[in-house]
C-alpha atoms as a PDB file:
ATOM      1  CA  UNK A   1     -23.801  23.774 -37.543  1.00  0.00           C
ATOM      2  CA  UNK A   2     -22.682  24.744 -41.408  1.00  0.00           C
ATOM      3  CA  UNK A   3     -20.789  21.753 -43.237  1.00  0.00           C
ATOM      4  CA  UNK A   4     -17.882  23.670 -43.266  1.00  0.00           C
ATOM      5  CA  UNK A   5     -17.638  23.304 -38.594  1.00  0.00           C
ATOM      6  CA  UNK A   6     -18.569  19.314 -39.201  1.00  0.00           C
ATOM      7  CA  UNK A   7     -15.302  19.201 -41.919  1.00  0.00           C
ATOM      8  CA  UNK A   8     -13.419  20.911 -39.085  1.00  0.00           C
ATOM      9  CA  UNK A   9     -14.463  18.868 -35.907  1.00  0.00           C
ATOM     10  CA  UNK A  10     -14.160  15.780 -38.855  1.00  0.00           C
ATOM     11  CA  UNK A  11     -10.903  16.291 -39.139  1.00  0.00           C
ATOM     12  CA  UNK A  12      -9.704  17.689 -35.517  1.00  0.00           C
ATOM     13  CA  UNK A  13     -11.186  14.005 -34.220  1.00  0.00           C
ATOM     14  CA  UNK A  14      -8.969  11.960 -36.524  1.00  0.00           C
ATOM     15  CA  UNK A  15      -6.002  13.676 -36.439  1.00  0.00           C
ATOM     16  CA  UNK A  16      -6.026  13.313 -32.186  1.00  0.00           C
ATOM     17  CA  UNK A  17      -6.590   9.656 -32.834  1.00  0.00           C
ATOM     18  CA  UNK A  18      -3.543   8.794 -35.121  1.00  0.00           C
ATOM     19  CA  UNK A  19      -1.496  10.612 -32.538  1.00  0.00           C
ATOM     20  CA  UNK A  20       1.733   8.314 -32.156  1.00  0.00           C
ATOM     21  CA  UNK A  21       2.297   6.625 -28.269  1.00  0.00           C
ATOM     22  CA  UNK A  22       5.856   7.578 -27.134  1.00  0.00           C
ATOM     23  CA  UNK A  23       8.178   4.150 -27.319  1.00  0.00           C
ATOM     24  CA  UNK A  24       8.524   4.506 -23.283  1.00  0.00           C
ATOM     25  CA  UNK A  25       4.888   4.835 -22.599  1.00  0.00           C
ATOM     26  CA  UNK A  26       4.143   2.064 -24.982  1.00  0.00           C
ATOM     27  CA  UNK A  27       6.604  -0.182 -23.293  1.00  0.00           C
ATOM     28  CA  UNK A  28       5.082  -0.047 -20.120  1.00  0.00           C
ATOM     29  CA  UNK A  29       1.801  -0.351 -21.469  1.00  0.00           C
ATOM     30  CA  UNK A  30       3.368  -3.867 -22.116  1.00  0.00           C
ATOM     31  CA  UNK A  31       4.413  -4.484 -18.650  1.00  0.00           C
ATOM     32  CA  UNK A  32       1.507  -3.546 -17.125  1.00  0.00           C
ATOM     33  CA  UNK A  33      -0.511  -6.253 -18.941  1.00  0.00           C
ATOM     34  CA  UNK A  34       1.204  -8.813 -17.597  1.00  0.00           C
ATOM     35  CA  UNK A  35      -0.246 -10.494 -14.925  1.00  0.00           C
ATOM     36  CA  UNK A  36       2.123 -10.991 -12.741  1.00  0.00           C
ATOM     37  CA  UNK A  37       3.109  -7.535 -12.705  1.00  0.00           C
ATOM     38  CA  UNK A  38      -0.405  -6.195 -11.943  1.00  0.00           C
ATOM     39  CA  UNK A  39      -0.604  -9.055  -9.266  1.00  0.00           C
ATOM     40  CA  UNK A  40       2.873  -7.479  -7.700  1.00  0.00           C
ATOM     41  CA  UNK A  41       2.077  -4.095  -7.868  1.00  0.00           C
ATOM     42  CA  UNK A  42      -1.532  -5.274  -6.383  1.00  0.00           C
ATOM     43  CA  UNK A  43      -0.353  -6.892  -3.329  1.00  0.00           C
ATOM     44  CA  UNK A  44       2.264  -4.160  -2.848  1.00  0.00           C
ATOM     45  CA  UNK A  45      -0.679  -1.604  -3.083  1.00  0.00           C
ATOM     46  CA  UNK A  46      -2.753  -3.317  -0.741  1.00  0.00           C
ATOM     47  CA  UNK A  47      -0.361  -4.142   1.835  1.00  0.00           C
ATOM     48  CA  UNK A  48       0.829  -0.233   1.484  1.00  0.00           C
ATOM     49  CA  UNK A  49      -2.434   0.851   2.333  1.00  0.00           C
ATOM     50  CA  UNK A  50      -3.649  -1.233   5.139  1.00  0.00           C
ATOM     51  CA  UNK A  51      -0.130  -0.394   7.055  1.00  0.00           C
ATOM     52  CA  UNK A  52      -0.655   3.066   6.887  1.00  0.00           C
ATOM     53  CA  UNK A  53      -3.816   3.044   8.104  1.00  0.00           C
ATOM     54  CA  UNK A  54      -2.576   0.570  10.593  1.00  0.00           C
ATOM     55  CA  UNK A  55       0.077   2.112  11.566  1.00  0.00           C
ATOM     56  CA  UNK A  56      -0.748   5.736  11.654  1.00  0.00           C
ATOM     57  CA  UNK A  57      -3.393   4.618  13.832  1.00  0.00           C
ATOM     58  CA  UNK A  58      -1.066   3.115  16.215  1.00  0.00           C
ATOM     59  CA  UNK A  59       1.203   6.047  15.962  1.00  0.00           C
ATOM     60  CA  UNK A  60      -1.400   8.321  16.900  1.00  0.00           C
ATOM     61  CA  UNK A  61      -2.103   5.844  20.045  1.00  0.00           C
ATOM     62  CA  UNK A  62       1.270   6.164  21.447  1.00  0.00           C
ATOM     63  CA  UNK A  63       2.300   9.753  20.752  1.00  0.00           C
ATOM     64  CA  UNK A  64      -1.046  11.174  21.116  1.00  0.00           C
ATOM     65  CA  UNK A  65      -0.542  11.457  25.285  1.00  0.00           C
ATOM     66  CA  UNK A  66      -4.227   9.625  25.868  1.00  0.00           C
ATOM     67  CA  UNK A  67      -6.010  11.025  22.692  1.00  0.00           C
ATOM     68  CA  UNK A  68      -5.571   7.579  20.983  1.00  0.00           C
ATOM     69  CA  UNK A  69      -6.848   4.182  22.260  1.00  0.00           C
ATOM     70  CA  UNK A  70      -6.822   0.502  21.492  1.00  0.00           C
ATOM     71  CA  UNK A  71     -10.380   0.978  19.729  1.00  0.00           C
ATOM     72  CA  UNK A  72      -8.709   3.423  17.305  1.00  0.00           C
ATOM     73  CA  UNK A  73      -6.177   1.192  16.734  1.00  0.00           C
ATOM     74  CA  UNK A  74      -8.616  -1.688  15.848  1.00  0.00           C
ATOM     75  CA  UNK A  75     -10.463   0.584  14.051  1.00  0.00           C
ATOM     76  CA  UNK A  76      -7.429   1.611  12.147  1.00  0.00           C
ATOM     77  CA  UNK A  77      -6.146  -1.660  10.825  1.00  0.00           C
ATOM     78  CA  UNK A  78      -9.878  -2.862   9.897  1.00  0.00           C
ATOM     79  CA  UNK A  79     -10.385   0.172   8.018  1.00  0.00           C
ATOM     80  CA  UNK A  80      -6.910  -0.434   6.820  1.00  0.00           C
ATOM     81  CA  UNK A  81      -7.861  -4.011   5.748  1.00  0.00           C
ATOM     82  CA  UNK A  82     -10.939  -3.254   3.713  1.00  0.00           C
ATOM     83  CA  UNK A  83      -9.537  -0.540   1.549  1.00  0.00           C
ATOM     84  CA  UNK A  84      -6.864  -2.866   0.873  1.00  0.00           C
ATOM     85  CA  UNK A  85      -9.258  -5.723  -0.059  1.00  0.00           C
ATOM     86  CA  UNK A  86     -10.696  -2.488  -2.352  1.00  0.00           C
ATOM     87  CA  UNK A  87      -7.791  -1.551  -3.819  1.00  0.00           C
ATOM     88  CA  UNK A  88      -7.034  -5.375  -4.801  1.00  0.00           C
ATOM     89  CA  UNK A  89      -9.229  -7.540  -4.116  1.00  0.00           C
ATOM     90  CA  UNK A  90     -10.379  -8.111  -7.850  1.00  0.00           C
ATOM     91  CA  UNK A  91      -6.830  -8.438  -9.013  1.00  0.00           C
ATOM     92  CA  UNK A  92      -4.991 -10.268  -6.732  1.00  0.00           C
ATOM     93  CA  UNK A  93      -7.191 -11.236  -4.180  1.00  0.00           C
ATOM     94  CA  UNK A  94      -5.853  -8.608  -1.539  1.00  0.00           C
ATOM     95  CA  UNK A  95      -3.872 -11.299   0.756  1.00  0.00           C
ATOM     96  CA  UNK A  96      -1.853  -8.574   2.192  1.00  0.00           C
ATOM     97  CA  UNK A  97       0.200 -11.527   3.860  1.00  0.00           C
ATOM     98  CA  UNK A  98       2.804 -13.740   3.267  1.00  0.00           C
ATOM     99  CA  UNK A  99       0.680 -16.550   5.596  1.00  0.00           C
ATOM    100  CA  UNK A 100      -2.291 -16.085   3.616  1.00  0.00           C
ATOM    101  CA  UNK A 101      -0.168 -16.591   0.637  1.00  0.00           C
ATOM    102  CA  UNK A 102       1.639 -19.502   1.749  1.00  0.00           C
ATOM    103  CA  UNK A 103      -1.698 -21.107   2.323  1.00  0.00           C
ATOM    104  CA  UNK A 104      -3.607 -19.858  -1.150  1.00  0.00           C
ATOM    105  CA  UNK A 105       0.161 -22.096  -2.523  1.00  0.00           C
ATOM    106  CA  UNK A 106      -0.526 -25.026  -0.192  1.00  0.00           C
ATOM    107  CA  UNK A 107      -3.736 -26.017  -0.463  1.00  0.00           C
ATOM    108  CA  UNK A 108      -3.486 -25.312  -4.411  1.00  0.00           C
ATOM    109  CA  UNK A 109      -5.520 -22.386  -5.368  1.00  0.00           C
ATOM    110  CA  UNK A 110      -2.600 -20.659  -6.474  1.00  0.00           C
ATOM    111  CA  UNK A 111       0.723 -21.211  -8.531  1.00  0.00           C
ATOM    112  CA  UNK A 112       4.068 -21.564  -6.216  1.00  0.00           C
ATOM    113  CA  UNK A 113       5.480 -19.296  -8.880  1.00  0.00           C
ATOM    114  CA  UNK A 114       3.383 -16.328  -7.648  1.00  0.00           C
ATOM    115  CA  UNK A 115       4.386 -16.727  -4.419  1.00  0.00           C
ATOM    116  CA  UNK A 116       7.623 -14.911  -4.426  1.00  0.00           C
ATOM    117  CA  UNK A 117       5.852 -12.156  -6.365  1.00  0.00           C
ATOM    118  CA  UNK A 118       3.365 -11.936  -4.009  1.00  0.00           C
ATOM    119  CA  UNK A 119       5.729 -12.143  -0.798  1.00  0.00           C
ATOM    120  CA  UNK A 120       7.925  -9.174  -2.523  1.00  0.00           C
ATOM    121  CA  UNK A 121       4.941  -7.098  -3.224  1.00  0.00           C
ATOM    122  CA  UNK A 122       3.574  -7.333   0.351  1.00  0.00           C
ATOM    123  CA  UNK A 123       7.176  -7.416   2.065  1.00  0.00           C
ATOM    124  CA  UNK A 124       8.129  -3.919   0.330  1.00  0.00           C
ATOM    125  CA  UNK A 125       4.390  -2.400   0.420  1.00  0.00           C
ATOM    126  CA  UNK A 126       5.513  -2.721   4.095  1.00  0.00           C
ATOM    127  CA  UNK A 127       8.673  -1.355   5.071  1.00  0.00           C
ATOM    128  CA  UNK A 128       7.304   1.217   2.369  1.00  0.00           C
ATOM    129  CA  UNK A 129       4.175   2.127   4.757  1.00  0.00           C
ATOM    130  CA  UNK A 130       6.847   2.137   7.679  1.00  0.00           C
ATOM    131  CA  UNK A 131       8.900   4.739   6.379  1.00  0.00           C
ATOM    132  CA  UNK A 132       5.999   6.789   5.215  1.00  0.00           C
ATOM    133  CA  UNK A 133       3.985   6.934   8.803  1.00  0.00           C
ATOM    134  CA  UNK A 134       7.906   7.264  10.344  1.00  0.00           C
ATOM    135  CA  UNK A 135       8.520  10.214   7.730  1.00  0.00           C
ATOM    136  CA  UNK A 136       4.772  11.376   8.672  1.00  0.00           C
ATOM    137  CA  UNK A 137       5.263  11.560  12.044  1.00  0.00           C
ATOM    138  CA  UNK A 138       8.575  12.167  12.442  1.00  0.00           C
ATOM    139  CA  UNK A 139       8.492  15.454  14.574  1.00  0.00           C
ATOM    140  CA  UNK A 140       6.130  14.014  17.063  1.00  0.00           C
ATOM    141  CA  UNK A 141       8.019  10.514  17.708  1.00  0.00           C
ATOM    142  CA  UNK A 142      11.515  13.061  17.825  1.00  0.00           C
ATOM    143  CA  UNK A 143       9.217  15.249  20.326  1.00  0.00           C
ATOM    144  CA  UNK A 144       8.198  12.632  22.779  1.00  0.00           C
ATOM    145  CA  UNK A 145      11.389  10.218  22.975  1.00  0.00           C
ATOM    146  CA  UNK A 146      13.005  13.548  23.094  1.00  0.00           C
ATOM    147  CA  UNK A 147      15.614  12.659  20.666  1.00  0.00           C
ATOM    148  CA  UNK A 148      16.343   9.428  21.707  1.00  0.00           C
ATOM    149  CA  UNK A 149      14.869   6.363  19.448  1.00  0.00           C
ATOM    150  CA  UNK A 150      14.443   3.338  21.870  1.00  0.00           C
ATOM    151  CA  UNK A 151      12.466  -0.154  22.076  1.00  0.00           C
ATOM    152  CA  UNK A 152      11.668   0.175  26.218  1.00  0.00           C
ATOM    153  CA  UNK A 153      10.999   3.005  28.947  1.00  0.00           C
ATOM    154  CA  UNK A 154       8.491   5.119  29.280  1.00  0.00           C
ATOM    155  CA  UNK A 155       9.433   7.264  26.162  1.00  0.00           C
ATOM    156  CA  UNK A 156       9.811   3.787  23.705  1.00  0.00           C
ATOM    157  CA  UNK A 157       8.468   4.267  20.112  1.00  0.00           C
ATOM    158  CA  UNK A 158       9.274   1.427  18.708  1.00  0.00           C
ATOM    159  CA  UNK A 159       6.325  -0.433  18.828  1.00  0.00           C
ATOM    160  CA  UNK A 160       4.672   1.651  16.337  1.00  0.00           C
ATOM    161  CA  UNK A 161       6.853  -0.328  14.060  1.00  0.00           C
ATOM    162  CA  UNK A 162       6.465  -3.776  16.450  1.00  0.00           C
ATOM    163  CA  UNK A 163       5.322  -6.075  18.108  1.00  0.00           C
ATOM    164  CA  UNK A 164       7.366  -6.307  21.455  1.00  0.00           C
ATOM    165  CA  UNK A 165       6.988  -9.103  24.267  1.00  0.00           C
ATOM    166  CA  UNK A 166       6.300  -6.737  27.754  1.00  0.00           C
ATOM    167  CA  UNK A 167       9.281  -6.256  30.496  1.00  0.00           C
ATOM    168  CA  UNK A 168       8.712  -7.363  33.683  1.00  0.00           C
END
């Protein structure tokens, strides 16, 4: 390599690193390293995750006419469960529920402040999973209620989404 190509790569290098962050991108650089944000978007991450997995797995048990089966469903959530510990685990602890929360708060191994912020993050990583496994299988829960959404009968998809107390 001549002197002149080392002047060249010289200058190439520190040029790139005096490039100037965009005010938008440097502002949420700021966010993000706040804890509590990080901790939020943890909990919301982790509770996203397992519920998919969760509930795709219990979507798959109802609409898949006898391909699915409680083991899957176990299977599922507990798979579900430890890539949510994964995804959080080091940040926020993965609690992935508000009881778990509620009891981290009690028994004082966590601030009561978090524990909206937690709550939020878990409560909205929810309803979030919800709407993506509905969204996912949408054609297949239209296809066998046959248009009709309902909690009981034979064609009742609700309990993807629920826990429901059996009719007599």
């Amino acid at each position: 390599m001549t002197e002149r190509d080392r002047k060249r790569r010289s200058t190439r290098s520190t040029r790139a690193s005096k490039m100037i962050t965009p005010p938008a991108i440097s502002k949420m650089q700021t966010i993000m390293r706040k804890e509590m944000v990080r901790e939020f978007l943890a909990e919301f991450m982790s509770t996203f995750v397992m519920m998919v997995f969760g509930l795709g797995s219990v979507a798959h048990m109802v609409l898949g006419d006898k391909m699915g089966s409680y083991l899957g469903v176990n299977l599922g959530f507990g798979f579900g469960v430890t890539m949510g510990v994964h995804v959080a685990g080091n940040i926020s602890g993965a609690h992935m529920n508000a009881a778990v929360t509620f009891t981290n708060c009690a028994i004082g191994r966590m601030s009561w402040k978090k524990f909206p912020v937690y709550v939020l993050g878990q409560f909205l990583g929810s309803f979030l999973a919800a709407a993506t496994v509905y969204c996912l299988f949408y054609g297949a829960i239209m296809e066998f209620s046959e248009g009709k959404l309902t909690v009981t009968g034979p064609t009742a998809t609700a309990n993807i989404f629920a826990t429901y107390l059996p009719h007599t």
